[in-house]
N, C-alpha and C. Protein backbone atom coordinates (compact mmCIF):
# COMPACT_ATOMS: atom_id res chain seq x y z
N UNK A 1 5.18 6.68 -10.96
CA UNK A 1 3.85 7.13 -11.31
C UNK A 1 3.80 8.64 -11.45
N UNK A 2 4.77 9.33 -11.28
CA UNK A 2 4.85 11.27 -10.90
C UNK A 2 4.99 11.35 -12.27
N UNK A 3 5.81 10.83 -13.52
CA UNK A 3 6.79 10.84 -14.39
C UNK A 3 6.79 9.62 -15.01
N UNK A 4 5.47 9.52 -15.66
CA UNK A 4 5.83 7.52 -16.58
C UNK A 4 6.63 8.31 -17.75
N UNK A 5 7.14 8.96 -18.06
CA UNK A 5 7.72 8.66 -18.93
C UNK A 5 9.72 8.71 -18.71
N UNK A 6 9.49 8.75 -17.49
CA UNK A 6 11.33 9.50 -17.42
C UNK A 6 11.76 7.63 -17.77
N UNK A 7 13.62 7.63 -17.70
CA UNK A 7 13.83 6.67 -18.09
C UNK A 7 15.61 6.65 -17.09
N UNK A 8 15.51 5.67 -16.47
CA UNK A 8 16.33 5.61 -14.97
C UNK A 8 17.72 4.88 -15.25
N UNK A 9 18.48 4.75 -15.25
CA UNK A 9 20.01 4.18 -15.27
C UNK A 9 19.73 3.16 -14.26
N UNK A 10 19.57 3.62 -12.71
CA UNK A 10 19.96 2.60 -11.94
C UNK A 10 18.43 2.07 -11.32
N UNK A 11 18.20 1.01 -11.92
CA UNK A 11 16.47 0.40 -11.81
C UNK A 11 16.66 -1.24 -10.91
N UNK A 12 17.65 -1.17 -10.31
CA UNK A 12 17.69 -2.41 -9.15
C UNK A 12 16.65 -1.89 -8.66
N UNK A 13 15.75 -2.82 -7.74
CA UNK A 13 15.17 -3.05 -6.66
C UNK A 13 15.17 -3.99 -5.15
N UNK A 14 14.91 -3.48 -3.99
CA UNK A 14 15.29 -4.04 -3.30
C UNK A 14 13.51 -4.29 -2.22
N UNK A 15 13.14 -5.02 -2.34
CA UNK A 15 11.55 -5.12 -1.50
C UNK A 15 11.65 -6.11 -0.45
N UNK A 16 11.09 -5.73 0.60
CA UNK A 16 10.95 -6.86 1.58
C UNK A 16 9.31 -7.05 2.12
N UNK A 17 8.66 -8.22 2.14
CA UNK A 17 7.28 -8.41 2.24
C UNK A 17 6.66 -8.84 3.72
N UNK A 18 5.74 -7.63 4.60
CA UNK A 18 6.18 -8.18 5.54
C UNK A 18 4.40 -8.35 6.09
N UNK A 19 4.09 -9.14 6.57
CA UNK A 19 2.33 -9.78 6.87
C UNK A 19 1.88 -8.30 8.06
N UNK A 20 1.07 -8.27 7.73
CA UNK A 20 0.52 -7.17 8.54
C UNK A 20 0.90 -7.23 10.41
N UNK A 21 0.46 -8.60 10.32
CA UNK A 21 0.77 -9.07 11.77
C UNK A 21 2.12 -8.69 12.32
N UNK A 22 3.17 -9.13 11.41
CA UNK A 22 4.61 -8.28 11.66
C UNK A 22 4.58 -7.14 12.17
N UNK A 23 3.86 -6.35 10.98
CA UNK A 23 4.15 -4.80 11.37
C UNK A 23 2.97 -4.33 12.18
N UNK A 24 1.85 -4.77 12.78
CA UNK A 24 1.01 -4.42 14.14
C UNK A 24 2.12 -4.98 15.71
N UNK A 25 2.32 -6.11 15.55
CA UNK A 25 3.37 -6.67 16.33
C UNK A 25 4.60 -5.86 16.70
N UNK A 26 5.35 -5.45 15.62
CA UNK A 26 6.33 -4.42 16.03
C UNK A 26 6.09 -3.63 16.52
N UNK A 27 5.02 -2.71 16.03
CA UNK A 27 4.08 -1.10 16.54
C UNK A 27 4.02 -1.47 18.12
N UNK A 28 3.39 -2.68 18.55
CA UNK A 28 2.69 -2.91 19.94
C UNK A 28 4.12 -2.84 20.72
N UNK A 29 5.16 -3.53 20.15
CA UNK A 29 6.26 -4.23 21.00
C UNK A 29 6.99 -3.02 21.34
N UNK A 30 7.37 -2.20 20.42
CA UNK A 30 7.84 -0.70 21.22
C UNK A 30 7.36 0.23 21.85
N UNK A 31 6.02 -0.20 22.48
CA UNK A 31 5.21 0.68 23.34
C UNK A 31 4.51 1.74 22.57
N UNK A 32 3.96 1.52 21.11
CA UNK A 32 2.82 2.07 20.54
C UNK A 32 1.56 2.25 21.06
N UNK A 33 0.79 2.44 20.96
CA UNK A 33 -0.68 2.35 21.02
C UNK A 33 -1.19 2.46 19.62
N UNK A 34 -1.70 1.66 18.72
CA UNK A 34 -2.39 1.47 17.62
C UNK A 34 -3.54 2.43 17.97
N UNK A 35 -3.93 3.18 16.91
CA UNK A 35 -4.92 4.49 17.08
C UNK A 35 -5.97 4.21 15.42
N UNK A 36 -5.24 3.78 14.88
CA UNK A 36 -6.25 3.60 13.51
C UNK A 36 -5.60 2.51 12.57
N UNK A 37 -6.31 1.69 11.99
CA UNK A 37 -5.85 0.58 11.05
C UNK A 37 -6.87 0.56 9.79
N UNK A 38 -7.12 1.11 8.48
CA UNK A 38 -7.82 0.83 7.51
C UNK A 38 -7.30 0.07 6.66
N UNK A 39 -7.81 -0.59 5.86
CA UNK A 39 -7.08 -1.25 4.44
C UNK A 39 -7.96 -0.85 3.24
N UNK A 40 -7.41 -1.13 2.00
CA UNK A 40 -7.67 -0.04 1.24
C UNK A 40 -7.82 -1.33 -0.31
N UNK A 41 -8.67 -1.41 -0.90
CA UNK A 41 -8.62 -2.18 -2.52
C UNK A 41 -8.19 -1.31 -3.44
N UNK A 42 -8.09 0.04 -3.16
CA UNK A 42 -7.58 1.05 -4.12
C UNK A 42 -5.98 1.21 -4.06
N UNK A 43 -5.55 1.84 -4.86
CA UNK A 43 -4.19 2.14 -4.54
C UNK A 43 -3.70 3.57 -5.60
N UNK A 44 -2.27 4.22 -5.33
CA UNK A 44 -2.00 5.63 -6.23
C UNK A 44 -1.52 4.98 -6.74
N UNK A 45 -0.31 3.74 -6.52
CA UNK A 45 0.51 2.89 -7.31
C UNK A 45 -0.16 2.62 -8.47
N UNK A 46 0.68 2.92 -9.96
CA UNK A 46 0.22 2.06 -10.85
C UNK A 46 1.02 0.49 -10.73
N UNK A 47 -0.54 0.09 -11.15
CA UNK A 47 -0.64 -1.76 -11.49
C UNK A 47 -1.06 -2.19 -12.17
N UNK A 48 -0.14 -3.09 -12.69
CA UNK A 48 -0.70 -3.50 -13.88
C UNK A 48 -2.29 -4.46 -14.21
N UNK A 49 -2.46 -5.28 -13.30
CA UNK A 49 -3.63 -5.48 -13.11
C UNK A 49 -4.62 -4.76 -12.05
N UNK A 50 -4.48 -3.56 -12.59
CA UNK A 50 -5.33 -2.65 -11.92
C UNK A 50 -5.76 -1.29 -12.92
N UNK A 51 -7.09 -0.93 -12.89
CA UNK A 51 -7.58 -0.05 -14.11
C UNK A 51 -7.55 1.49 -13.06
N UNK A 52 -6.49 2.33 -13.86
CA UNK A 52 -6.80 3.53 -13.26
C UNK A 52 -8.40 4.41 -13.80
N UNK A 53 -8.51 5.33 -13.04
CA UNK A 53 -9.79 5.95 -12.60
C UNK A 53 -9.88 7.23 -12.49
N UNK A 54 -10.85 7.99 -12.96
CA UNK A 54 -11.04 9.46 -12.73
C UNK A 54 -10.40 10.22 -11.33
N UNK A 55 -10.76 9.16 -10.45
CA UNK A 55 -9.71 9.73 -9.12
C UNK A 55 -8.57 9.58 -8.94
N UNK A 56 -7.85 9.50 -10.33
CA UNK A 56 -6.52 8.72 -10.38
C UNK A 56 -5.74 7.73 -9.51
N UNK A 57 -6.76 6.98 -9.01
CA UNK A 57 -6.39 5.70 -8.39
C UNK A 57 -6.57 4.34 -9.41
N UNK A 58 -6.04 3.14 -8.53
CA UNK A 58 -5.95 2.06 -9.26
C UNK A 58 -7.10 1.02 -8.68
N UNK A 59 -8.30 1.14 -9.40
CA UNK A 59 -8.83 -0.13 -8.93
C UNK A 59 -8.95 -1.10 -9.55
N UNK A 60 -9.55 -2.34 -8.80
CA UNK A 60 -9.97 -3.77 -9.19
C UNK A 60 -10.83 -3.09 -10.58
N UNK A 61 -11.17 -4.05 -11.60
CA UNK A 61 -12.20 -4.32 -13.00
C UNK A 61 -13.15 -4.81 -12.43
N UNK A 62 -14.44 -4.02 -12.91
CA UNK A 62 -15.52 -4.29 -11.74
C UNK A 62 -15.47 -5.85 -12.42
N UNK A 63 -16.71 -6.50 -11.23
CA UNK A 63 -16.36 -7.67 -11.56
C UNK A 63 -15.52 -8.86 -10.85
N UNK A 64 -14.88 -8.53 -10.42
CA UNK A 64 -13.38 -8.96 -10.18
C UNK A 64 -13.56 -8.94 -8.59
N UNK A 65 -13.17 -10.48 -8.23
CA UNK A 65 -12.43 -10.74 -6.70
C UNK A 65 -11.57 -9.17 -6.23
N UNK A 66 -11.70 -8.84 -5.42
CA UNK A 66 -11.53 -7.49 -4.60
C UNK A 66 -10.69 -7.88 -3.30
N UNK A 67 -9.43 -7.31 -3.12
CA UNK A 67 -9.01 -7.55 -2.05
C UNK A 67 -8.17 -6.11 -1.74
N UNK A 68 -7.32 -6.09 -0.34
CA UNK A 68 -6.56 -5.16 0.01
C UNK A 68 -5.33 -5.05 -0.26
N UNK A 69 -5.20 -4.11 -1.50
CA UNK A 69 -3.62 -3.66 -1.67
C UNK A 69 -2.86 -2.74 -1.05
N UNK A 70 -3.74 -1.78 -0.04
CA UNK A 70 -2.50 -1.15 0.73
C UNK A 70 -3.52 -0.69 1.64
N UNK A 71 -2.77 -0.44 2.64
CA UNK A 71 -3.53 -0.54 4.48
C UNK A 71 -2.81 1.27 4.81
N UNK A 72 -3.69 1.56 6.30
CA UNK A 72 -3.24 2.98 6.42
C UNK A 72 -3.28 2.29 8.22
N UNK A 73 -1.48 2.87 9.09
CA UNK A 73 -1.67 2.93 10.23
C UNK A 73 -1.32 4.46 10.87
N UNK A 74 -1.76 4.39 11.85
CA UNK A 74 -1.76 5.79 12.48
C UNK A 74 -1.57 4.86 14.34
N UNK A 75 -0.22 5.52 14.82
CA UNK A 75 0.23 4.57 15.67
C UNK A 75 0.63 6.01 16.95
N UNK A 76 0.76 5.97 18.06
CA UNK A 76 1.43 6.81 18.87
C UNK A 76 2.00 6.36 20.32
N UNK A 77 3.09 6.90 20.73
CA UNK A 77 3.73 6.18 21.87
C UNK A 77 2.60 7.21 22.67
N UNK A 78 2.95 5.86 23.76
CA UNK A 78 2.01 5.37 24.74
C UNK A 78 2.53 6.79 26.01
C-alpha cells in the first residue's frame, strides 16, 4: 500500500490465522495484563472489497454488513 505501483520478484506468502481468543489467551498466559482491546471496521490495508476514503482508510460501502477487520491490543507485564 506505501508503493502500488512497485513490482516484486519474490511475492510468496506465508499467513497464519489466529481467533482473537488465541491471541488474548497467549497475552494472559505469559503474565500480561490486558490494558486495552479495540476492534476496528476500518483498515490502512488496501482491500479489495473495501472502498478507500479521504482518510485514506479502507471502509465497508455504506450500506453493507459491517464487521471487524483489524483489532488494536495494548498489553503489559504484570
Amino acid at each position: 500500500y506505501a508503493c502500488p505501483d512497485a513490482r516484486f520478484q519474490n511475492t510468496a506468502s506465508y499467513e497464519r490465522l489466529h481467533s482473537i481468543s488465541d491471541v488474548l489467551t497467549g497475552v494472559l498466559d505469559v503474565g500480561m495484563d490486558i490494558e486495552l482491546f479495540h476492534e476496528f471496521d476500518v483498515t490502512p490495508a488496501p482491500t479489495p472489497w473495501l472502498e478507500s476514503r479521504d482518510d485514506r482508510l479502507y471502509h465497508f460501502p455504506s450500506g453493507s454488513m459491517r464487521f471487524p477487520v483489524v483489532y488494536s491490543l495494548r498489553a503489559r507485564r504484570s
